[in-house]
PDB file of N, CA and C in Angstrom:
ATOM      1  N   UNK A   1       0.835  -1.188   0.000  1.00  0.00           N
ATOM      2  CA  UNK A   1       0.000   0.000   0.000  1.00  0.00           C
ATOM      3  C   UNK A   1       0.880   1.251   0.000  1.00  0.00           C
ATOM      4  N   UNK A   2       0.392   2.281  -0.880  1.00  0.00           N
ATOM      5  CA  UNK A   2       0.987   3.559  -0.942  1.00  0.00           C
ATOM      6  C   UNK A   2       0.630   4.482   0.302  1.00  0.00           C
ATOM      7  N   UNK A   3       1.193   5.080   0.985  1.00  0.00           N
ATOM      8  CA  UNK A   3       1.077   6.004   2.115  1.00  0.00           C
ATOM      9  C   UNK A   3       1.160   7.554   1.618  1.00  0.00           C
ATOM     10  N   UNK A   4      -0.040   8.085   2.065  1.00  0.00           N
ATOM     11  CA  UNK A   4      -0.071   9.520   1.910  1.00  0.00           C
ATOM     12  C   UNK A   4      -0.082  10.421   2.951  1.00  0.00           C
ATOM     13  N   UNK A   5      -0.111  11.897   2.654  1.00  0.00           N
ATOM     14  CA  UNK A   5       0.152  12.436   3.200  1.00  0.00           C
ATOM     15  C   UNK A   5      -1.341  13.730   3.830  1.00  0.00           C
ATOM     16  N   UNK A   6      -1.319  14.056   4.962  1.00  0.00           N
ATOM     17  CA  UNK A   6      -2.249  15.466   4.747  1.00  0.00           C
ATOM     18  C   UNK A   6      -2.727  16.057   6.096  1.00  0.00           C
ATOM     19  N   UNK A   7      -3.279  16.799   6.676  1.00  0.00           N
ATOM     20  CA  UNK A   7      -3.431  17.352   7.472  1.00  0.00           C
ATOM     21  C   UNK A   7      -4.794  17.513   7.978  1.00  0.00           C
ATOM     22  N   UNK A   8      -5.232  17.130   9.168  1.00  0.00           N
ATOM     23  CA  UNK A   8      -5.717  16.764  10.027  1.00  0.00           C
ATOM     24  C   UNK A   8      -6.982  18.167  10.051  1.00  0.00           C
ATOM     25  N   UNK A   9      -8.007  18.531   9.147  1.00  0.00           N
ATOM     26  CA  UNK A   9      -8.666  19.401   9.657  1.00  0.00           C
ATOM     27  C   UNK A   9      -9.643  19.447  10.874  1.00  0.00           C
ATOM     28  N   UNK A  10     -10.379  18.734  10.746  1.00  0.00           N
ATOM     29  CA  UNK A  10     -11.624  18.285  12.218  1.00  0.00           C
ATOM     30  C   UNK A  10     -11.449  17.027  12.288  1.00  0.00           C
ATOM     31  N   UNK A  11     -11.714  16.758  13.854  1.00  0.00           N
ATOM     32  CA  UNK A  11     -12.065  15.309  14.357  1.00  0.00           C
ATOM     33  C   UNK A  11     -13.762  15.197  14.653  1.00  0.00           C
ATOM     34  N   UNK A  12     -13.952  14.345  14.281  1.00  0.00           N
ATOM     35  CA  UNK A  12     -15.462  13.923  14.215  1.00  0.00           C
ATOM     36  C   UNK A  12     -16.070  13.550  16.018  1.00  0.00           C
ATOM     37  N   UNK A  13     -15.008  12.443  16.086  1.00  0.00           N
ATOM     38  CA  UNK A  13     -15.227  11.584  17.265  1.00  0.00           C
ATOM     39  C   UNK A  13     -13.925  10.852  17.593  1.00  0.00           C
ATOM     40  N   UNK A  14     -14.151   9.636  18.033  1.00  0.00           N
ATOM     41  CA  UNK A  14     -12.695   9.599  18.621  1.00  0.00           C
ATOM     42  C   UNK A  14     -12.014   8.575  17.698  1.00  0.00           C
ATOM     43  N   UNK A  15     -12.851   8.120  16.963  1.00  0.00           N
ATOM     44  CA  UNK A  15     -11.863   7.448  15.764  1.00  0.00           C
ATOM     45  C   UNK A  15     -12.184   7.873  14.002  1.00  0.00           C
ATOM     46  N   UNK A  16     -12.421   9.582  14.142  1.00  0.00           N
ATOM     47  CA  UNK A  16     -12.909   9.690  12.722  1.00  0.00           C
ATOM     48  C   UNK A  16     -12.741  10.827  13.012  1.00  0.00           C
ATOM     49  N   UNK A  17     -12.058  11.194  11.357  1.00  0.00           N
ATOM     50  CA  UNK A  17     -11.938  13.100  11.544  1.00  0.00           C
ATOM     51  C   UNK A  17     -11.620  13.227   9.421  1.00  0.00           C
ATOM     52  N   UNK A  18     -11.772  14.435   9.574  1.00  0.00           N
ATOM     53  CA  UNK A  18     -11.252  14.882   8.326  1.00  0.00           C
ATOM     54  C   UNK A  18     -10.706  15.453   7.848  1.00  0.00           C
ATOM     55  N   UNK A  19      -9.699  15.662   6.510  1.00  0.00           N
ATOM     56  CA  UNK A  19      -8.634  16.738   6.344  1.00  0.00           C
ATOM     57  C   UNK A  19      -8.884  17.810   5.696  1.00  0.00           C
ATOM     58  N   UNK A  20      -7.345  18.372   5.771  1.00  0.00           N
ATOM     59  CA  UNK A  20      -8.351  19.690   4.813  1.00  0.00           C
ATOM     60  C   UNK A  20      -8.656  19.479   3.284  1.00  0.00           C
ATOM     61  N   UNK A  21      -7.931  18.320   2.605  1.00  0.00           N
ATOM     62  CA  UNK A  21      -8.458  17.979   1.374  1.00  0.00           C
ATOM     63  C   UNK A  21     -10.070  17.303   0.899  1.00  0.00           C
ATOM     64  N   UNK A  22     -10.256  17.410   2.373  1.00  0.00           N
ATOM     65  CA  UNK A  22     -12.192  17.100   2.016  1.00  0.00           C
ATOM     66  C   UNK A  22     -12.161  15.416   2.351  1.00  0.00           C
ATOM     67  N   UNK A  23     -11.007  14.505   2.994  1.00  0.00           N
ATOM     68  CA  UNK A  23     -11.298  13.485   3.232  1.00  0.00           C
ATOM     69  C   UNK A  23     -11.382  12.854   4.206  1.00  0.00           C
ATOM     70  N   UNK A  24     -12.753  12.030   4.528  1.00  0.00           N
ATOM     71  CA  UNK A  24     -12.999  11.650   5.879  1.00  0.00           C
ATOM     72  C   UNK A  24     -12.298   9.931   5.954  1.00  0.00           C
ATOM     73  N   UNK A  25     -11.406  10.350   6.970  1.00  0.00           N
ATOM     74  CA  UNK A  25     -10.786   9.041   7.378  1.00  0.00           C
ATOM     75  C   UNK A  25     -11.230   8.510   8.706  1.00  0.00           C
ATOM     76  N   UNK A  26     -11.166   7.139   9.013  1.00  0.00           N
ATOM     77  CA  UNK A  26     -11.504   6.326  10.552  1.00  0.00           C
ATOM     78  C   UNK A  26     -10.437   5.672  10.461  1.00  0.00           C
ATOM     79  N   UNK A  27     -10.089   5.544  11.291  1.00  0.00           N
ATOM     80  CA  UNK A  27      -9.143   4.533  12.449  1.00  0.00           C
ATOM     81  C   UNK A  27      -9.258   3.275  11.960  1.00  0.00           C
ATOM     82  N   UNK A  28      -8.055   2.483  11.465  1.00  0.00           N
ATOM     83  CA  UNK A  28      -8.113   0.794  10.986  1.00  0.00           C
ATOM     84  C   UNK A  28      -8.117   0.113  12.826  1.00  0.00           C
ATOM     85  N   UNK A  29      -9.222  -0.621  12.583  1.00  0.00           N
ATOM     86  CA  UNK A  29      -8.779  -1.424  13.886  1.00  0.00           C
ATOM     87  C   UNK A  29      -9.299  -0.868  15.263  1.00  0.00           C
ATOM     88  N   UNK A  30      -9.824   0.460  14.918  1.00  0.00           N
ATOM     89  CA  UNK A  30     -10.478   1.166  16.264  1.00  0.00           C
ATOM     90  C   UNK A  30     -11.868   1.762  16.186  1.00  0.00           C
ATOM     91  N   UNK A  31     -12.609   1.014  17.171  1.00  0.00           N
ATOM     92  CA  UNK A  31     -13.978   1.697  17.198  1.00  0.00           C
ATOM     93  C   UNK A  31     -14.271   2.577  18.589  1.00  0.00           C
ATOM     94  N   UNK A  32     -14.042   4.008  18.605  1.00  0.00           N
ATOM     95  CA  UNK A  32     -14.118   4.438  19.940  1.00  0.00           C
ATOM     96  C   UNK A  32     -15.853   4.696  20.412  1.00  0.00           C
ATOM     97  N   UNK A  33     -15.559   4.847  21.717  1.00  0.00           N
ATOM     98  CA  UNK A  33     -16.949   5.054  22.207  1.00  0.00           C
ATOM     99  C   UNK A  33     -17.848   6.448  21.411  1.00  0.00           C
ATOM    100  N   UNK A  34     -19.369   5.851  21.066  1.00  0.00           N
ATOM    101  CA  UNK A  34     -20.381   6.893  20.924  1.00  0.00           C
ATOM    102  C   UNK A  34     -20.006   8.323  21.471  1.00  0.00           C
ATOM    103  N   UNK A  35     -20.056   9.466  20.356  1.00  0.00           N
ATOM    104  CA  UNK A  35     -19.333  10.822  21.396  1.00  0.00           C
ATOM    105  C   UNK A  35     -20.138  11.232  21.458  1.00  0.00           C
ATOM    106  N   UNK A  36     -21.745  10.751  21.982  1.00  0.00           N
ATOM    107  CA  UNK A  36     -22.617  11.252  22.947  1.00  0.00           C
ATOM    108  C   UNK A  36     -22.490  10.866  24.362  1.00  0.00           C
ATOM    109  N   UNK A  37     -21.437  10.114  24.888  1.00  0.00           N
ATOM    110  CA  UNK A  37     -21.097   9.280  25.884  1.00  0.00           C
ATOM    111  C   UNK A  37     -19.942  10.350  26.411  1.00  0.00           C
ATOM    112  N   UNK A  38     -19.816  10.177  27.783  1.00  0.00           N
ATOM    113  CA  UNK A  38     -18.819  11.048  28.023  1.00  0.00           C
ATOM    114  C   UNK A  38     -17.038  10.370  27.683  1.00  0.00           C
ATOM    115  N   UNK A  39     -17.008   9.090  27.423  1.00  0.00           N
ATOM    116  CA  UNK A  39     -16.262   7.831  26.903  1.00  0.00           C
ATOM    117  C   UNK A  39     -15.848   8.998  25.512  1.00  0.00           C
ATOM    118  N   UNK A  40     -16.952   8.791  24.768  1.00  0.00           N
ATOM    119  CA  UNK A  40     -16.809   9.204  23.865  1.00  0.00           C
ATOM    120  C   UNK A  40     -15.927  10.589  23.583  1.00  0.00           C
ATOM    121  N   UNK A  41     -16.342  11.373  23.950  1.00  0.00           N
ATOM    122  CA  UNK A  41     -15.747  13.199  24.675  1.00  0.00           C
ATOM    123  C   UNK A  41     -14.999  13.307  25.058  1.00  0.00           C
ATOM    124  N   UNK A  42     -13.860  11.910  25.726  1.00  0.00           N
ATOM    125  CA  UNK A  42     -12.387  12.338  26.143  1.00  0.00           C
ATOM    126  C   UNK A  42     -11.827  11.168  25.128  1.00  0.00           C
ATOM    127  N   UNK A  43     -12.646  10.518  24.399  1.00  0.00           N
ATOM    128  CA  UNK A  43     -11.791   9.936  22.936  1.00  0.00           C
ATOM    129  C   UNK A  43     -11.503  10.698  22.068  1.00  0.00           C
ATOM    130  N   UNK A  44     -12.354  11.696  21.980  1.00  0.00           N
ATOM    131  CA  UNK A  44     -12.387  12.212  20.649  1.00  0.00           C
ATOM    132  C   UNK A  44     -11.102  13.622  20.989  1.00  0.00           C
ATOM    133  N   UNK A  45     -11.154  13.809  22.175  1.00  0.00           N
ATOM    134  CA  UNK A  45     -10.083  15.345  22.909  1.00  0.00           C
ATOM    135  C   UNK A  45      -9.337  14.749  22.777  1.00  0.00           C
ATOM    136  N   UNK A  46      -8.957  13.098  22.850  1.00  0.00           N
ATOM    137  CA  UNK A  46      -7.468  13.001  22.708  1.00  0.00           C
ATOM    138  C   UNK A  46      -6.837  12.820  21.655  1.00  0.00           C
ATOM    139  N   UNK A  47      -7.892  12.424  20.657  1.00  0.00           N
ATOM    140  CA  UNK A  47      -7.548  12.125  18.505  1.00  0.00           C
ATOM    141  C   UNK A  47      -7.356  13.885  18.621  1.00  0.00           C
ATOM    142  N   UNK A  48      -7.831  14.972  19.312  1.00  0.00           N
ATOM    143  CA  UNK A  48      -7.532  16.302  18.583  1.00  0.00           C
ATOM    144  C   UNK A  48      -6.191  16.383  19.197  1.00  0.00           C
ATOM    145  N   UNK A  49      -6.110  16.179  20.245  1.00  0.00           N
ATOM    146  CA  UNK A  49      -4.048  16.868  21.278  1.00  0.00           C
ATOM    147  C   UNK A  49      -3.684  16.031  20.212  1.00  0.00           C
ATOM    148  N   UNK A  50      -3.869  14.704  19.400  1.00  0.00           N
ATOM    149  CA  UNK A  50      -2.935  13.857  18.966  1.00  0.00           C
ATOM    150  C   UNK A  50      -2.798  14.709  17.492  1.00  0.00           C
ATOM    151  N   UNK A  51      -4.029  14.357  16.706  1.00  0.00           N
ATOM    152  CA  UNK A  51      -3.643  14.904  15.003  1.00  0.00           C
ATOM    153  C   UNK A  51      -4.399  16.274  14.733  1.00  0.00           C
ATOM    154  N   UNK A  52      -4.925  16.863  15.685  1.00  0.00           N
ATOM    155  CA  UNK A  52      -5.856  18.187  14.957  1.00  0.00           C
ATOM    156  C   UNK A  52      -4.862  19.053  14.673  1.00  0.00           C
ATOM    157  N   UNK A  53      -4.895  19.615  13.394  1.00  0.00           N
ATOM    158  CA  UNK A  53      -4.014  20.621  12.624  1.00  0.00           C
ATOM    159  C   UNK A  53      -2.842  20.324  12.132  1.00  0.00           C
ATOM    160  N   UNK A  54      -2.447  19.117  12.231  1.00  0.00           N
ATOM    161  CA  UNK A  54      -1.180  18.417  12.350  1.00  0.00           C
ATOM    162  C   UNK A  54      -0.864  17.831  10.821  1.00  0.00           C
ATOM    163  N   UNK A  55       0.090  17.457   9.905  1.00  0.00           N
ATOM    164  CA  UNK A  55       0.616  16.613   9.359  1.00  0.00           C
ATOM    165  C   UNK A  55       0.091  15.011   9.570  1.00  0.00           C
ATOM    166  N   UNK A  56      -0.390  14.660   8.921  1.00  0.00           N
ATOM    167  CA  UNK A  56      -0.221  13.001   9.489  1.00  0.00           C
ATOM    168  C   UNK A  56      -0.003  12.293   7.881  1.00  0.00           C
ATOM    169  N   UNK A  57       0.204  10.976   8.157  1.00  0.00           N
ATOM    170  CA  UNK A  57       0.989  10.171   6.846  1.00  0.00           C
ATOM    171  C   UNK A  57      -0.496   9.025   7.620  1.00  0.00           C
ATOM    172  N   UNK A  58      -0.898   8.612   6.230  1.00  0.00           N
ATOM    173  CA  UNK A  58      -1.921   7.537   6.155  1.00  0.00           C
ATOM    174  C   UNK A  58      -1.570   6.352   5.105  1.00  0.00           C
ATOM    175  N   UNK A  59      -2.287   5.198   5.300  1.00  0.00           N
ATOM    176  CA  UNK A  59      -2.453   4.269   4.514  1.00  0.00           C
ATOM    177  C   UNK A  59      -3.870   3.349   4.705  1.00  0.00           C
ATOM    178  N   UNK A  60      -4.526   3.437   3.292  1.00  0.00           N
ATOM    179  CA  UNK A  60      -5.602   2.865   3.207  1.00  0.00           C
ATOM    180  C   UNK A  60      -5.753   1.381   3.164  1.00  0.00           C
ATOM    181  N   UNK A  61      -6.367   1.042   4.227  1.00  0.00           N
ATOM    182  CA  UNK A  61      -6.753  -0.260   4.179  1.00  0.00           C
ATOM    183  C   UNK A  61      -8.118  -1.086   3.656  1.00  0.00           C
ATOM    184  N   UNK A  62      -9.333   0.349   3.990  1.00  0.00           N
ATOM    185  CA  UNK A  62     -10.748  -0.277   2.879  1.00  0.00           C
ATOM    186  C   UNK A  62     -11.618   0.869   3.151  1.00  0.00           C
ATOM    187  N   UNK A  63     -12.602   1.228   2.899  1.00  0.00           N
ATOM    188  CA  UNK A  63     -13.412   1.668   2.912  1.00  0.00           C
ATOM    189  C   UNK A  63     -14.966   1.237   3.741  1.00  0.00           C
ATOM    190  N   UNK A  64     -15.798   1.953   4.291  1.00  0.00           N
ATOM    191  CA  UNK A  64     -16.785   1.534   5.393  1.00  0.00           C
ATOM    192  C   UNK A  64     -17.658   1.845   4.545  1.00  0.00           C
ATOM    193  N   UNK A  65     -18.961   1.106   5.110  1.00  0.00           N
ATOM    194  CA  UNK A  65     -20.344   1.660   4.589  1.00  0.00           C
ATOM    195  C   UNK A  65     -20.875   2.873   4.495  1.00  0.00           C
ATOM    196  N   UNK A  66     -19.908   3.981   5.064  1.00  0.00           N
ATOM    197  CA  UNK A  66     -20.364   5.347   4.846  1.00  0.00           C
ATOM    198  C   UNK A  66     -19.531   6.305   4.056  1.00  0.00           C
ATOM    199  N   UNK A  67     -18.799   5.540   3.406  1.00  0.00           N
ATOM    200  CA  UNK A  67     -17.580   6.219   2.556  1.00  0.00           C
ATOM    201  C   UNK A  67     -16.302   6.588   2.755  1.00  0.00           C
ATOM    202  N   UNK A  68     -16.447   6.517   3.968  1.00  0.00           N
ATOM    203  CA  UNK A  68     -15.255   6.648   4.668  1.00  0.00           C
ATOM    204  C   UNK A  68     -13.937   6.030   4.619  1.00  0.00           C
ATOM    205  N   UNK A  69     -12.487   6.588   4.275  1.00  0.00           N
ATOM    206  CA  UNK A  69     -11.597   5.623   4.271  1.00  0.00           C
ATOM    207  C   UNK A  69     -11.199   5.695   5.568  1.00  0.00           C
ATOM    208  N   UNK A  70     -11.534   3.939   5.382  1.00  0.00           N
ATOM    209  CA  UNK A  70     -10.462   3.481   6.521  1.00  0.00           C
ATOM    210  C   UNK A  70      -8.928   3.100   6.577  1.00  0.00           C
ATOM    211  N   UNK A  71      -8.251   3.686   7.749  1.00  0.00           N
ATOM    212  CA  UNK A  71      -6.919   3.766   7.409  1.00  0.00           C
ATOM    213  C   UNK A  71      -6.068   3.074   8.748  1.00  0.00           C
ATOM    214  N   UNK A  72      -4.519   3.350   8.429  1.00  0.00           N
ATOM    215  CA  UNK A  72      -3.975   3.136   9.525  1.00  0.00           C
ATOM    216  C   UNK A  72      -3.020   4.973   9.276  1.00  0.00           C
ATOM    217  N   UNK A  73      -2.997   5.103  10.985  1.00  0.00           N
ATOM    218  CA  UNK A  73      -2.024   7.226  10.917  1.00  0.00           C
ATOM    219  C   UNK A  73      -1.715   6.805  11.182  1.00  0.00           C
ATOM    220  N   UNK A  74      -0.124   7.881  10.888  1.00  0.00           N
ATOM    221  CA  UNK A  74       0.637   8.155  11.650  1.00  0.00           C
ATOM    222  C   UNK A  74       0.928   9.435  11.940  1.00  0.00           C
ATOM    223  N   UNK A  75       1.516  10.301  12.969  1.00  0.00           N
ATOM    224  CA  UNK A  75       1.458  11.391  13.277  1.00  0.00           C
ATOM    225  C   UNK A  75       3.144  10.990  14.043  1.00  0.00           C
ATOM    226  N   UNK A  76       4.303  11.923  13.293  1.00  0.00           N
ATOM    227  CA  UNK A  76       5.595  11.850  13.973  1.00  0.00           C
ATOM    228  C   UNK A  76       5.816  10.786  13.445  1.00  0.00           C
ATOM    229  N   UNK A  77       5.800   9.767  12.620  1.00  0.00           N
ATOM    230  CA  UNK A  77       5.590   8.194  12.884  1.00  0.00           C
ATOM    231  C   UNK A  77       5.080   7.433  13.652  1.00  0.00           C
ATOM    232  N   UNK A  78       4.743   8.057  14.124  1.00  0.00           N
ATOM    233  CA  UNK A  78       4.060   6.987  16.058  1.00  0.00           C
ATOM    234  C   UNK A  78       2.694   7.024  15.282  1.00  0.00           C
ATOM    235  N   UNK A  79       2.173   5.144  15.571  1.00  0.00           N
ATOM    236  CA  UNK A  79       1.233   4.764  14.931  1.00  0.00           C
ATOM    237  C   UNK A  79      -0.037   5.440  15.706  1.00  0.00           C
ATOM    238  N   UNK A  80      -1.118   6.201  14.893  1.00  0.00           N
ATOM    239  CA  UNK A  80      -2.071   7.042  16.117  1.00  0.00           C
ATOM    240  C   UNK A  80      -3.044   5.968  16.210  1.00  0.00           C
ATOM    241  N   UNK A  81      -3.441   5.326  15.507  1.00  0.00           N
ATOM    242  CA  UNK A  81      -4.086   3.744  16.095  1.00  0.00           C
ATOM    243  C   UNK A  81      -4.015   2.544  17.120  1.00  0.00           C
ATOM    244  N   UNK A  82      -2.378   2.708  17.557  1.00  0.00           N
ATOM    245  CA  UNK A  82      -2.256   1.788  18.449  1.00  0.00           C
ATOM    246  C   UNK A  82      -2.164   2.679  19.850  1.00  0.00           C
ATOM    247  N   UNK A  83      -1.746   3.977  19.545  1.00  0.00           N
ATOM    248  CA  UNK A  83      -1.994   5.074  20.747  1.00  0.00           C
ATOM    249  C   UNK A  83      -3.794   5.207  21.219  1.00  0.00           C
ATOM    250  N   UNK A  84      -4.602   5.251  20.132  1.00  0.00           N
ATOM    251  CA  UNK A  84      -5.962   5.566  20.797  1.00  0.00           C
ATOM    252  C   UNK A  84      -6.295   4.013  21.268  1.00  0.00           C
ATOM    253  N   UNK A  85      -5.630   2.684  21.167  1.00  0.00           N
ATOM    254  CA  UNK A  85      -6.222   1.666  21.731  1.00  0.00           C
ATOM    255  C   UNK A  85      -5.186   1.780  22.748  1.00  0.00           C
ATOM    256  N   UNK A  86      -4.181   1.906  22.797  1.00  0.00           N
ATOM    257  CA  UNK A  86      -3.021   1.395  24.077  1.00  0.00           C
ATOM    258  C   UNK A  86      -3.853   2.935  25.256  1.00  0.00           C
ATOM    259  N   UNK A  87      -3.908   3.636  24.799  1.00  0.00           N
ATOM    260  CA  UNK A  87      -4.845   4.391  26.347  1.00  0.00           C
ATOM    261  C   UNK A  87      -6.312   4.161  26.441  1.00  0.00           C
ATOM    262  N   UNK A  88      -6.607   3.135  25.938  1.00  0.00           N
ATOM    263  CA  UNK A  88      -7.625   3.064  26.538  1.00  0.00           C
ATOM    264  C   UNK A  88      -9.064   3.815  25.375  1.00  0.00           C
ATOM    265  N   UNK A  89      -9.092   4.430  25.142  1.00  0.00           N
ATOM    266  CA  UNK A  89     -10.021   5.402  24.514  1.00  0.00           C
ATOM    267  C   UNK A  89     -11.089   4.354  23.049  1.00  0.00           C
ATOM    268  N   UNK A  90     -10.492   3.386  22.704  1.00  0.00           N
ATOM    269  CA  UNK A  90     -10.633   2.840  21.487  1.00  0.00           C
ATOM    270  C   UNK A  90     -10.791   1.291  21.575  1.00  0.00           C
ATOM    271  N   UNK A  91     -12.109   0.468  21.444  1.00  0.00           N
ATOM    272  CA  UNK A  91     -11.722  -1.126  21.196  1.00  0.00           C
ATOM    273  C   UNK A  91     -11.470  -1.955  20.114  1.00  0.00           C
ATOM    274  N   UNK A  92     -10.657  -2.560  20.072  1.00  0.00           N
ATOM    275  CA  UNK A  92     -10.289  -2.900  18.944  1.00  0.00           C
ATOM    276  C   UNK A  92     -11.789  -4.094  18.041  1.00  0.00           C
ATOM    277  N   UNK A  93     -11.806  -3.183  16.264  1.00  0.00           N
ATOM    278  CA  UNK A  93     -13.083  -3.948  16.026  1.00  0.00           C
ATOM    279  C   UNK A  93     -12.855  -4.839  14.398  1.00  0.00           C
TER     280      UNK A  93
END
């Protein structure tokens, strides 16, 4: 898989956000809590301290029923997928 590049405009929730090129990416491997949940509300604050406004390098792994690519980040290189499951915030799905 080819890895791209782009920048982090909004986070949706705690495993979905979009860039500024208009593309909505989710988390390979992470389903965080509903961010009507308060679960949800310190998942999603920590995907923004991690990639909001930021650079990140992606690679597509498939696409979801809502169009969405699903991916694996990175942000610095540090995988941001295994960070939102290793604290907790994200179960793996």
């Amino acid at each position: 898989m080819v890895k791209q590049g782009a920048v982090c405009a909004d986070v949706v929730d705690g495993d979905t956000f979009d860039t500024r090129a208009g593309i909505r990416l989710r988390l390979a491997r992470v389903y965080a809590p509903e961010i009507d949940t308060e679960e949800g509300k310190r998942a999603k604050g920590r995907l923004e301290m991690l990639i909001l406004d930021k650079p990140i390098t992606y690679e597509v792994v498939a696409r979801d029923d809502w169009g969405s690519v699903v991916a694996e980040v990175w942000v610095n290189n540090v995988n941001v997928n295994d960070i939102m499951r290793s604290y907790g915030y994200a179960e793996p799905w």
